[in-house]
C-alpha atoms as a PDB file:
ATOM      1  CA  UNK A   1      89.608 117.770 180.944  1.00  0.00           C
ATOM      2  CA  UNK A   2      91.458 116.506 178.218  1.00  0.00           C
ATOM      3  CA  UNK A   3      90.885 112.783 178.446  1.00  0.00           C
ATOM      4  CA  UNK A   4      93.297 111.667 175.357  1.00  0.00           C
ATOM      5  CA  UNK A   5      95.912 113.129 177.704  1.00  0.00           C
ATOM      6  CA  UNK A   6      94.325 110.052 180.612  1.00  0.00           C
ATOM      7  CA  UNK A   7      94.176 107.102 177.473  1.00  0.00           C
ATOM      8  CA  UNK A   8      98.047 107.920 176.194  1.00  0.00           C
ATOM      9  CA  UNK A   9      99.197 107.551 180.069  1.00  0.00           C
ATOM     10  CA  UNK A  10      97.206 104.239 180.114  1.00  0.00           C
ATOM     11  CA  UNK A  11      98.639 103.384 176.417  1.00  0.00           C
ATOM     12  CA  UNK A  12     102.334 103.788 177.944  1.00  0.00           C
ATOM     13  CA  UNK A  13     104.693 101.505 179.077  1.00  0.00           C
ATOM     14  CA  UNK A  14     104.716 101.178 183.234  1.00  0.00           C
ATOM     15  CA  UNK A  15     107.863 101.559 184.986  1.00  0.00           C
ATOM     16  CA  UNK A  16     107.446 101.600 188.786  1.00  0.00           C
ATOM     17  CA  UNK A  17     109.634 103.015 191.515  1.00  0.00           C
ATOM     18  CA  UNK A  18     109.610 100.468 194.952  1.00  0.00           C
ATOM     19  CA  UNK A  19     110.274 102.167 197.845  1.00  0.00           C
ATOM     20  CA  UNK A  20     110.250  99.112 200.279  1.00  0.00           C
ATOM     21  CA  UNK A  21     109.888  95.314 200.288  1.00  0.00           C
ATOM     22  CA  UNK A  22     111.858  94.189 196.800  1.00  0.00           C
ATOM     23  CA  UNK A  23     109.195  91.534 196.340  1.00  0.00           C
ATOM     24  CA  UNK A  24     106.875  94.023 195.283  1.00  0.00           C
ATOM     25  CA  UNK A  25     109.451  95.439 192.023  1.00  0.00           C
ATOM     26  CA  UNK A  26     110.372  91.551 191.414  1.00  0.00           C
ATOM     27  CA  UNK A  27     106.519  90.471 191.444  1.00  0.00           C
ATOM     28  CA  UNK A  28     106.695  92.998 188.771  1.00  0.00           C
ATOM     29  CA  UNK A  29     109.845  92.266 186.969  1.00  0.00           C
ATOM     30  CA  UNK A  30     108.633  88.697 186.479  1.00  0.00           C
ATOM     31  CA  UNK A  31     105.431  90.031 184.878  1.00  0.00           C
ATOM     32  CA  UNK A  32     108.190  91.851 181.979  1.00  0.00           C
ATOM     33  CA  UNK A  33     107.508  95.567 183.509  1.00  0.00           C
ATOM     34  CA  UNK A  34     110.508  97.478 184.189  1.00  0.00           C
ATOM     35  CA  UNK A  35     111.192  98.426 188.242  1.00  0.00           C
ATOM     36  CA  UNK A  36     113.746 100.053 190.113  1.00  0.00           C
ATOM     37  CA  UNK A  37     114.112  99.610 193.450  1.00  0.00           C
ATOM     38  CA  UNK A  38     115.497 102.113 196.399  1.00  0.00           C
ATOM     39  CA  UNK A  39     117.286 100.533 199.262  1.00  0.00           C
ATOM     40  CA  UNK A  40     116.010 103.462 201.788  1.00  0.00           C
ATOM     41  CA  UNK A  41     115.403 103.266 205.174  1.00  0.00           C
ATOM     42  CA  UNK A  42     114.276 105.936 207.734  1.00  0.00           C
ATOM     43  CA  UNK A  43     116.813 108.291 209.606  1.00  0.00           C
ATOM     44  CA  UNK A  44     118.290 106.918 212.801  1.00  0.00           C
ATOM     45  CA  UNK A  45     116.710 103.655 212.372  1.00  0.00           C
ATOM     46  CA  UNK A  46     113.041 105.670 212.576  1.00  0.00           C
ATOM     47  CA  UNK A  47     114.090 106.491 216.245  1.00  0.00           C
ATOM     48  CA  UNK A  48     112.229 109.798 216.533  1.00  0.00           C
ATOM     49  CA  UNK A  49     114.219 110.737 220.009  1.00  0.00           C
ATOM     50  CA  UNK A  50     117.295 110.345 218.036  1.00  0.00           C
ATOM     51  CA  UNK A  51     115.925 111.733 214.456  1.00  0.00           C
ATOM     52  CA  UNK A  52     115.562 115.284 216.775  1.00  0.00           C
ATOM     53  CA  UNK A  53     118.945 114.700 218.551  1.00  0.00           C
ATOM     54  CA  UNK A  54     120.498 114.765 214.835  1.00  0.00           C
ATOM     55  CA  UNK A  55     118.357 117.935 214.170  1.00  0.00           C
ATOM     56  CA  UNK A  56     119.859 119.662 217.185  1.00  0.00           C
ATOM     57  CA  UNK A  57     123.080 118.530 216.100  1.00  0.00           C
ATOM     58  CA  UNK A  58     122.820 120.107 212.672  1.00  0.00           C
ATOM     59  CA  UNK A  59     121.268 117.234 210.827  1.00  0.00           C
ATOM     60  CA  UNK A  60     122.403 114.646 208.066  1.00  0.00           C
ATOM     61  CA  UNK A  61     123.611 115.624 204.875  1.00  0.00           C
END
């Protein structure tokens, strides 16, 4: 294994990608990383009766 490859990925700047509560990317942000945050939230509401209603319906796009 080449472990300079491991130190230069620890060397490197961290940007994160939040996928769910903001706090966690503005905990961050406060702390000077950079963070992006994705407003996503589950199909149908995370209703799997309706998540395979959609399906039989042709799905989401």
């Amino acid at each position: 294994m080449d472990c300079e490859k491991i130190l230069n990925l620890f060397r490197s700047e961290l940007v994160t990608v939040n996928v769910g509560p903001k706090l966690l990317a503005t905990s961050l942000e406060m702390q000077g990383y950079k963070a992006y945050q994705v407003e996503w939230k589950p199909l149908a509401g995370g209703d799997k009766e309706m998540q395979e209603i959609l399906n039989l319906l042709g799905g989401v796009d």
